[in-house]
PDB file of N, CA and C in Angstrom:
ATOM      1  N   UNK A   1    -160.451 -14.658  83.342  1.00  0.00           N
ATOM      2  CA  UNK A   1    -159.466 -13.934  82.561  1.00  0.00           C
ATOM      3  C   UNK A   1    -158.301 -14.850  82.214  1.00  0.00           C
ATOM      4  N   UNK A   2    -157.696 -14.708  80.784  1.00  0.00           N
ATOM      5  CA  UNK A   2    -156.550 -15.461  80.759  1.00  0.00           C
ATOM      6  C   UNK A   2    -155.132 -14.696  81.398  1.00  0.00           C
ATOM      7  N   UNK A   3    -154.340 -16.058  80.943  1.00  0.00           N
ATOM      8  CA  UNK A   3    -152.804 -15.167  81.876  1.00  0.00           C
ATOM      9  C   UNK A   3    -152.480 -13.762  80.608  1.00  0.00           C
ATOM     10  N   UNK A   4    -152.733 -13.547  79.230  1.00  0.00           N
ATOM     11  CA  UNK A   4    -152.055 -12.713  78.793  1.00  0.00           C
ATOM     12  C   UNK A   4    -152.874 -11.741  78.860  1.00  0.00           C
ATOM     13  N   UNK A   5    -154.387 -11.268  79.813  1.00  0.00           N
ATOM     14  CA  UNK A   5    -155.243 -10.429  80.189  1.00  0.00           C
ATOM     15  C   UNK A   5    -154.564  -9.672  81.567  1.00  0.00           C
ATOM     16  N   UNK A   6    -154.263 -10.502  82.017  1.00  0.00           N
ATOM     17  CA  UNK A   6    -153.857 -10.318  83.673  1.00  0.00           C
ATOM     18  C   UNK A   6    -152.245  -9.498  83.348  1.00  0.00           C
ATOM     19  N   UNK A   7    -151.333  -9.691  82.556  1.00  0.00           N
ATOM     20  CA  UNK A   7    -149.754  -9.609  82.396  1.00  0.00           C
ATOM     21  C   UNK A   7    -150.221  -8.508  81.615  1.00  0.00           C
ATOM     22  N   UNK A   8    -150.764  -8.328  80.597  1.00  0.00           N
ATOM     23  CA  UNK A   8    -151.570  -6.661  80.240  1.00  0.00           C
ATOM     24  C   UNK A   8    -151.600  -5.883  81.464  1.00  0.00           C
ATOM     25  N   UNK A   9    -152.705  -6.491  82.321  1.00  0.00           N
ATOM     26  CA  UNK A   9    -153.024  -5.317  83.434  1.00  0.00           C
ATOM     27  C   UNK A   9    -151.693  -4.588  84.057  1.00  0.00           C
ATOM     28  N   UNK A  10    -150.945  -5.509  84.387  1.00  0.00           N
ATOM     29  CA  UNK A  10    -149.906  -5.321  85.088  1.00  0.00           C
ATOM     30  C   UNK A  10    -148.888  -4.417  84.335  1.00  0.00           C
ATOM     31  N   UNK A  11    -148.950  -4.955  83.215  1.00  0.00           N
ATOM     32  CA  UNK A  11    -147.573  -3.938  82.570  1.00  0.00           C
ATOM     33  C   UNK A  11    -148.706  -2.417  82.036  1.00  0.00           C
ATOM     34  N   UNK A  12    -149.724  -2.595  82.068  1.00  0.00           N
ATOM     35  CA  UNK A  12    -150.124  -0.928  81.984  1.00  0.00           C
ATOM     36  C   UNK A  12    -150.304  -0.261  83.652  1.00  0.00           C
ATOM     37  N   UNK A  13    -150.187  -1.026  84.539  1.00  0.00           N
ATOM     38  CA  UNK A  13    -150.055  -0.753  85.671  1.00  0.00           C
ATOM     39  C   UNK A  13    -148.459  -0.128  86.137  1.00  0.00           C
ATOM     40  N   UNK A  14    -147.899  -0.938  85.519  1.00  0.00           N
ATOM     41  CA  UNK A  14    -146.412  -0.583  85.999  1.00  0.00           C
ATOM     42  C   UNK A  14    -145.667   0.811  85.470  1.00  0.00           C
ATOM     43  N   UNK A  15    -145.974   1.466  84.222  1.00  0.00           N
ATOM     44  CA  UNK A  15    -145.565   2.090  83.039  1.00  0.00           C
ATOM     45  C   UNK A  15    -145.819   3.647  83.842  1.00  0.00           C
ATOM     46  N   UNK A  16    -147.121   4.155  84.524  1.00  0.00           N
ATOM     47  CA  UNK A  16    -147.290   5.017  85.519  1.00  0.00           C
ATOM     48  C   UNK A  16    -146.362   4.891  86.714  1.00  0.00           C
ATOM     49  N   UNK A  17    -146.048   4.299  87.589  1.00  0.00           N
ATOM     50  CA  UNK A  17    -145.233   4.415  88.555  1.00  0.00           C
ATOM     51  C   UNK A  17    -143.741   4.580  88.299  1.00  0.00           C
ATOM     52  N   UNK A  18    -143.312   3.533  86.879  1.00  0.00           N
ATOM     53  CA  UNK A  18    -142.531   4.385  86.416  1.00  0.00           C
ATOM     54  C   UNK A  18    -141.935   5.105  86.471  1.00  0.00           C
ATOM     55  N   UNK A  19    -142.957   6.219  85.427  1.00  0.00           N
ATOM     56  CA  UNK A  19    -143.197   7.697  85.137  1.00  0.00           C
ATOM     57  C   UNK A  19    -142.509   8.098  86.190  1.00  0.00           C
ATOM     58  N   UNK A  20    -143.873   7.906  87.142  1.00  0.00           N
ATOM     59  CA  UNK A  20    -144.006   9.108  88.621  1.00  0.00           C
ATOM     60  C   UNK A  20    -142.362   8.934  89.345  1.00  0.00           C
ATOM     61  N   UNK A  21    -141.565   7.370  89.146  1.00  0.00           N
ATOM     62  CA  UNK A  21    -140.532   7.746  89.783  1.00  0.00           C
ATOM     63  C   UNK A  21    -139.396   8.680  89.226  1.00  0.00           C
ATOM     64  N   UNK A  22    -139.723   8.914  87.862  1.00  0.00           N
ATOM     65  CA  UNK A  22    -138.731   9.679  87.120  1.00  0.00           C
ATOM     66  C   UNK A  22    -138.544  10.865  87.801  1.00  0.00           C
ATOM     67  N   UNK A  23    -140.125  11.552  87.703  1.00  0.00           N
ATOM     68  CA  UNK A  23    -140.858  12.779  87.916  1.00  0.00           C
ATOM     69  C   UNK A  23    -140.171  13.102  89.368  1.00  0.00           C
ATOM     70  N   UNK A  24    -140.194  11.964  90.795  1.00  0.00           N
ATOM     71  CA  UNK A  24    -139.904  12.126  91.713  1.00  0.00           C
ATOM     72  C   UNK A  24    -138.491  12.470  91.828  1.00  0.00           C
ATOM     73  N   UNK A  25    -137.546  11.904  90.908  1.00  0.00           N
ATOM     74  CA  UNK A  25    -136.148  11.791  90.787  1.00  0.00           C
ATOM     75  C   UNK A  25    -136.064  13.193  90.260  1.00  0.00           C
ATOM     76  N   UNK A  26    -136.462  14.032  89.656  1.00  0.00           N
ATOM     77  CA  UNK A  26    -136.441  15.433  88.980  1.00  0.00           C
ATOM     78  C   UNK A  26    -136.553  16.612  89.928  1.00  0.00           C
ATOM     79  N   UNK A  27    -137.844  15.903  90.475  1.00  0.00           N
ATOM     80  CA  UNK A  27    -138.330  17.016  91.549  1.00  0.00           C
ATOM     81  C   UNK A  27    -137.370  17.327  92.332  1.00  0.00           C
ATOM     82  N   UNK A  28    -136.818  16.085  93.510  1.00  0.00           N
ATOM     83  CA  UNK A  28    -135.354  15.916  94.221  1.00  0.00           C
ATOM     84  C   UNK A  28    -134.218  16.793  93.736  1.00  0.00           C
ATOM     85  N   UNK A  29    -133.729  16.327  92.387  1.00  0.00           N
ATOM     86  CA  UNK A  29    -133.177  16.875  92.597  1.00  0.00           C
ATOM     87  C   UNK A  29    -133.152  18.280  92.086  1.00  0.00           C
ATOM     88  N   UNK A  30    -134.220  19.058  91.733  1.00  0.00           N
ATOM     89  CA  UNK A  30    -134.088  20.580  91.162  1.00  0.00           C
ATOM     90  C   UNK A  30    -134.595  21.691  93.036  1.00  0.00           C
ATOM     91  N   UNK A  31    -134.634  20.575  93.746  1.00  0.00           N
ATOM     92  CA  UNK A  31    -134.875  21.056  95.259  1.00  0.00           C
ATOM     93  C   UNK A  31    -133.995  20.956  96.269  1.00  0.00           C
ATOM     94  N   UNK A  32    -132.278  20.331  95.416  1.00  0.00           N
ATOM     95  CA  UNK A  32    -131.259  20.499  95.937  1.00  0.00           C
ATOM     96  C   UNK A  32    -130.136  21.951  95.075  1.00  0.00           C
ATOM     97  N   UNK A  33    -130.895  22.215  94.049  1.00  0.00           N
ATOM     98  CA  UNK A  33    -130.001  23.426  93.073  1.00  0.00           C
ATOM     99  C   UNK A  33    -130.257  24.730  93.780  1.00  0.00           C
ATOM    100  N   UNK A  34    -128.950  25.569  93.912  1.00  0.00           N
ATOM    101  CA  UNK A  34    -128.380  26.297  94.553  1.00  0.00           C
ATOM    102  C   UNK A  34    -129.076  27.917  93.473  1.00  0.00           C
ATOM    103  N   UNK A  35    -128.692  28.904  94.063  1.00  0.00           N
ATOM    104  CA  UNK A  35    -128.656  29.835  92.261  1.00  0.00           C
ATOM    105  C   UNK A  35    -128.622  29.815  91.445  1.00  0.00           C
ATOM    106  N   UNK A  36    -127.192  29.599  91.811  1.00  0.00           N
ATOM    107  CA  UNK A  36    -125.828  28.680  90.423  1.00  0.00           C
ATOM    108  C   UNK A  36    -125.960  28.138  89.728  1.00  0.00           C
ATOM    109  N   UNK A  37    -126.934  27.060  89.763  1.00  0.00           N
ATOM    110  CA  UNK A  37    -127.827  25.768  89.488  1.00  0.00           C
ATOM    111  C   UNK A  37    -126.781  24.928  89.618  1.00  0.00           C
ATOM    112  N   UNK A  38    -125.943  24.800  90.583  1.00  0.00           N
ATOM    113  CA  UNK A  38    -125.397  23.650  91.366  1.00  0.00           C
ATOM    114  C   UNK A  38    -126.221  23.073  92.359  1.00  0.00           C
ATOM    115  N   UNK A  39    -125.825  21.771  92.232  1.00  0.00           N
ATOM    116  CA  UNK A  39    -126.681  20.556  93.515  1.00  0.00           C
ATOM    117  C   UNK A  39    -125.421  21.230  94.538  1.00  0.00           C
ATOM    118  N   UNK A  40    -126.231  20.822  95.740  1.00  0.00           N
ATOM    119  CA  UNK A  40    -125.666  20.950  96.734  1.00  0.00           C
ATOM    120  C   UNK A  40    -126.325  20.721  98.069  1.00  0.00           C
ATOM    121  N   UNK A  41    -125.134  19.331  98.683  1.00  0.00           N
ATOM    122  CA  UNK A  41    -125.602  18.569  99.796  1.00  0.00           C
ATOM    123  C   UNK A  41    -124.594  19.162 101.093  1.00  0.00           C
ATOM    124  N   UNK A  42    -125.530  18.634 101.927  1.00  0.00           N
ATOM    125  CA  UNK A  42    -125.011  18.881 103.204  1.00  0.00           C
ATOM    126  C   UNK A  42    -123.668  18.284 103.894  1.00  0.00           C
ATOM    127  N   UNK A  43    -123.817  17.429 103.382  1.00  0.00           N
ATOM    128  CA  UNK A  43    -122.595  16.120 104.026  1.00  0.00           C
ATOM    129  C   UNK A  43    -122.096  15.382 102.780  1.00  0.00           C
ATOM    130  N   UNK A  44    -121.022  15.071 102.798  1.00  0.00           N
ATOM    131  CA  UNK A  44    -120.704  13.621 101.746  1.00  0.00           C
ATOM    132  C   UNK A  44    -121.565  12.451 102.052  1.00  0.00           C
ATOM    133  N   UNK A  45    -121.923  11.983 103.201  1.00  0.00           N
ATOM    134  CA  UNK A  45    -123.126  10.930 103.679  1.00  0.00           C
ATOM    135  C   UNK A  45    -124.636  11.151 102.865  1.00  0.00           C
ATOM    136  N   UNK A  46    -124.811  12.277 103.004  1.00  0.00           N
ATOM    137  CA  UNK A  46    -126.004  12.529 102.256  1.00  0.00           C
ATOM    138  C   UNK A  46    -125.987  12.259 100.686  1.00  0.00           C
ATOM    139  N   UNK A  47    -125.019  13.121  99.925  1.00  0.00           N
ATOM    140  CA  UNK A  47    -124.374  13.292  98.744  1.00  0.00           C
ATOM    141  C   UNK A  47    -124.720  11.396  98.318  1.00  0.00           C
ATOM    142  N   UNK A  48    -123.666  10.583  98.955  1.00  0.00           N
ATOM    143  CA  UNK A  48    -123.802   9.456  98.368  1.00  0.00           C
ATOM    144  C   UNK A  48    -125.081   8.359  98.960  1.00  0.00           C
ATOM    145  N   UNK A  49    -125.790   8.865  99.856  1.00  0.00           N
ATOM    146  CA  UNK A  49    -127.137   8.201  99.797  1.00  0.00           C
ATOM    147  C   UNK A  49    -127.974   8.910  98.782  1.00  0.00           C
ATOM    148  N   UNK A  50    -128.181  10.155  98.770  1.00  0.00           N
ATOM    149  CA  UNK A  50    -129.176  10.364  97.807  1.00  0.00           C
ATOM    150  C   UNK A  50    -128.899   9.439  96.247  1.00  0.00           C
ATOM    151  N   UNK A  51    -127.218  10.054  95.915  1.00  0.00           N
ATOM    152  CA  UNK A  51    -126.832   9.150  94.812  1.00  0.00           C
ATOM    153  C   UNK A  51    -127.162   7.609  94.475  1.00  0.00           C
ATOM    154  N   UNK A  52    -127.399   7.111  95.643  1.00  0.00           N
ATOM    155  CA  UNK A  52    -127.376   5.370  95.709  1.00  0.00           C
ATOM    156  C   UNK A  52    -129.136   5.565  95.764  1.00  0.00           C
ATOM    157  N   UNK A  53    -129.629   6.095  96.727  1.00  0.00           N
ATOM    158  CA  UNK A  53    -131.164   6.147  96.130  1.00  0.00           C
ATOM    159  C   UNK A  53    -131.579   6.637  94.616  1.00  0.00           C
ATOM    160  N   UNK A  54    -131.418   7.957  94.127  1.00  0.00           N
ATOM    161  CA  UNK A  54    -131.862   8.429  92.882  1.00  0.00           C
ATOM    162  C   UNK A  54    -131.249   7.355  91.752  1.00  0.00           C
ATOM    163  N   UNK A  55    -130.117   6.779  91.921  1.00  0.00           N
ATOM    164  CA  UNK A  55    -129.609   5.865  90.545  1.00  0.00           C
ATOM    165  C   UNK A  55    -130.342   4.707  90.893  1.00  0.00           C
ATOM    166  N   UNK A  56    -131.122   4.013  91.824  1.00  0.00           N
ATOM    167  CA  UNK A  56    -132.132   2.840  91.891  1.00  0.00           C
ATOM    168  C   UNK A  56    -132.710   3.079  91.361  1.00  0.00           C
ATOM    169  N   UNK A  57    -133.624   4.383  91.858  1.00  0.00           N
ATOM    170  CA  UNK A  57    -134.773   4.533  91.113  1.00  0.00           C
ATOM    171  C   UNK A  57    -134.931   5.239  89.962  1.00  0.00           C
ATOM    172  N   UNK A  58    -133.964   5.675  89.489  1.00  0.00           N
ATOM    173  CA  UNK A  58    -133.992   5.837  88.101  1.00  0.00           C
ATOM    174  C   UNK A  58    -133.639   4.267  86.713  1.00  0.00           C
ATOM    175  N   UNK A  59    -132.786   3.823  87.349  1.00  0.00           N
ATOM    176  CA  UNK A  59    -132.455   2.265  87.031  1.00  0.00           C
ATOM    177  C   UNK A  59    -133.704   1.096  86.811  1.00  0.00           C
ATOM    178  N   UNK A  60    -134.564   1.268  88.372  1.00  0.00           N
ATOM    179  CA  UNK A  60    -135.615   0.495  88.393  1.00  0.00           C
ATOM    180  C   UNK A  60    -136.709   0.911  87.341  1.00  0.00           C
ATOM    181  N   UNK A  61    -136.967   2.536  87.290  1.00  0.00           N
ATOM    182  CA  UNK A  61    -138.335   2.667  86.758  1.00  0.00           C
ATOM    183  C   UNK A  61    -137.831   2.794  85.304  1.00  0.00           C
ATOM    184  N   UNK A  62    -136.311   3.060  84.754  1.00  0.00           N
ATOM    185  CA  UNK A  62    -136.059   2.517  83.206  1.00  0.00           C
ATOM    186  C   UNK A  62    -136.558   0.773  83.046  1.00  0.00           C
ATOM    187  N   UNK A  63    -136.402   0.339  84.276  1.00  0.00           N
ATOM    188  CA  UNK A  63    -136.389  -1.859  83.842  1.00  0.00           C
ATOM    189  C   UNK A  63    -138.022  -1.867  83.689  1.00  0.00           C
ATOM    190  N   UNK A  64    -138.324  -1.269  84.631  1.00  0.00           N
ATOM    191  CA  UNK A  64    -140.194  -0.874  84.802  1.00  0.00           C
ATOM    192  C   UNK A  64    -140.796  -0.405  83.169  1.00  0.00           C
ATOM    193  N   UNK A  65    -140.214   0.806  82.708  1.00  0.00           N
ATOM    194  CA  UNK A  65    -140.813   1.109  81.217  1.00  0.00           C
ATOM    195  C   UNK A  65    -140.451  -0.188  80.436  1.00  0.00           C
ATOM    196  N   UNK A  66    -139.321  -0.436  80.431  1.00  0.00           N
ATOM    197  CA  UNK A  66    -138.713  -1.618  79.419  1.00  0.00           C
ATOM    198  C   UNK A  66    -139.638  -2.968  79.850  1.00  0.00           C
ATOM    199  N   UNK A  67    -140.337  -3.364  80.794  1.00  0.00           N
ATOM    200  CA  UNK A  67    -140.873  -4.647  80.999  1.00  0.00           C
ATOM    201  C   UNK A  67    -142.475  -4.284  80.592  1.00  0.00           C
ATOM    202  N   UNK A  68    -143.194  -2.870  81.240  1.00  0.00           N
ATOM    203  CA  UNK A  68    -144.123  -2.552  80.729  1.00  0.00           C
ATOM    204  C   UNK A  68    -144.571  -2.894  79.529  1.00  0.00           C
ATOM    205  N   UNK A  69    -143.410  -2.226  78.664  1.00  0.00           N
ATOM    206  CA  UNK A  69    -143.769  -1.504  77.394  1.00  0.00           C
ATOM    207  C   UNK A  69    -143.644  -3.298  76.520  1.00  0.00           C
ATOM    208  N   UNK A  70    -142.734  -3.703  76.953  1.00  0.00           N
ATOM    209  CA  UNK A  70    -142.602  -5.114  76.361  1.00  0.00           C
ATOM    210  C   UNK A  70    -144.306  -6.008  76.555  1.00  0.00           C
ATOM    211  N   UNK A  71    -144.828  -5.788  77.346  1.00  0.00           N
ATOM    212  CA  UNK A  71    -145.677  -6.759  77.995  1.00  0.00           C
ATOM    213  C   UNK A  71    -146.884  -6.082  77.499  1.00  0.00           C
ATOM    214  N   UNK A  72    -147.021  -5.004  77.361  1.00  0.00           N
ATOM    215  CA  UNK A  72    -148.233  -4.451  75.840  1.00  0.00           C
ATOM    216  C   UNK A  72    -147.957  -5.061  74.746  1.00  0.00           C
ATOM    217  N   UNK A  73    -146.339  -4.796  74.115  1.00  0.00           N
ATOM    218  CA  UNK A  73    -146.028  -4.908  72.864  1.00  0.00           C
ATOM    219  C   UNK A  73    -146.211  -6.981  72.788  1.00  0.00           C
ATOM    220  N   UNK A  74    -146.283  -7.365  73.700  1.00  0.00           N
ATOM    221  CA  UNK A  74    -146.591  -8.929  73.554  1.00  0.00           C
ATOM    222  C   UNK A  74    -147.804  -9.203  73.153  1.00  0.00           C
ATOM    223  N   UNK A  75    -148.982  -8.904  74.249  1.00  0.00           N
ATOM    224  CA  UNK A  75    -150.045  -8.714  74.340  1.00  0.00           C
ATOM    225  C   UNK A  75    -150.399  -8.709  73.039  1.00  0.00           C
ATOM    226  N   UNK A  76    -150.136  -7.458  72.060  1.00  0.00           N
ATOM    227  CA  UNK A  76    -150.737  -6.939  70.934  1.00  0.00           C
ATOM    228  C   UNK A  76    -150.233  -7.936  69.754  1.00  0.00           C
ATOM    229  N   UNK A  77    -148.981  -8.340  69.634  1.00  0.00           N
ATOM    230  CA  UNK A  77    -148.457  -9.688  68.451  1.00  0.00           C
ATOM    231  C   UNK A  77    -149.239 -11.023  68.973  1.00  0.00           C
ATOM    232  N   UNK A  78    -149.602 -10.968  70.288  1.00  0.00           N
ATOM    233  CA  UNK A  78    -150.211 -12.500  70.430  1.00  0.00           C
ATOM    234  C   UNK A  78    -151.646 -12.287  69.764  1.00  0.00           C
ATOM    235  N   UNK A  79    -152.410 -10.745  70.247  1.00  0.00           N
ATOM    236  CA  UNK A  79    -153.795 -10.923  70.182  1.00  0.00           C
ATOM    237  C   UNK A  79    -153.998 -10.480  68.299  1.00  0.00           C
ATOM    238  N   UNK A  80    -152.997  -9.839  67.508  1.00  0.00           N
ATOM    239  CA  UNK A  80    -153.089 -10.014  66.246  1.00  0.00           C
ATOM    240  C   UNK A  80    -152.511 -11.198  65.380  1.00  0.00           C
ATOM    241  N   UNK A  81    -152.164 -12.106  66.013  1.00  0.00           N
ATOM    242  CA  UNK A  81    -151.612 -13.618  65.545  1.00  0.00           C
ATOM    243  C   UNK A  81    -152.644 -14.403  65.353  1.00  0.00           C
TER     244      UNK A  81
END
């Protein structure tokens, strides 16, 4: 296989996990909403770990689509060049 076969695999590999961390970041937090549909944590400790976790992984799996999606969109200008 060449290297721009292998850097394909990977960025259609990456583009799902992604996803799923979005999905995970959603789930979280609609399983902290109250009635009200206020979030609501137990502690300020909690409050700003969840915060410092959910903005990674929302951060990471945006750099994740953006490197994915780049690394198809390469793929496809090299292999129609």
């Amino acid at each position: 296989m060449e290297d721009a076969e292998i850097a394909l695999m990977f960025s259609l590999l990456v583009i799902p996990v992604a996803i799923w961390l979005q999905l995970w970041v959603k789930e979280r937090r609609e399983k902290r909403r109250n009635t009200v549909g206020e979030e609501e944590f137990p502690s300020t400790g909690t409050a700003l770990f969840s915060i410092l976790l959910e903005g990674t992984a929302i951060i990471g799996g945006l750099i994740m689509i953006i490197m994915g999606l780049s690394g198809v969109v390469k793929y496809v200008i090299k292999f129609y060049t």
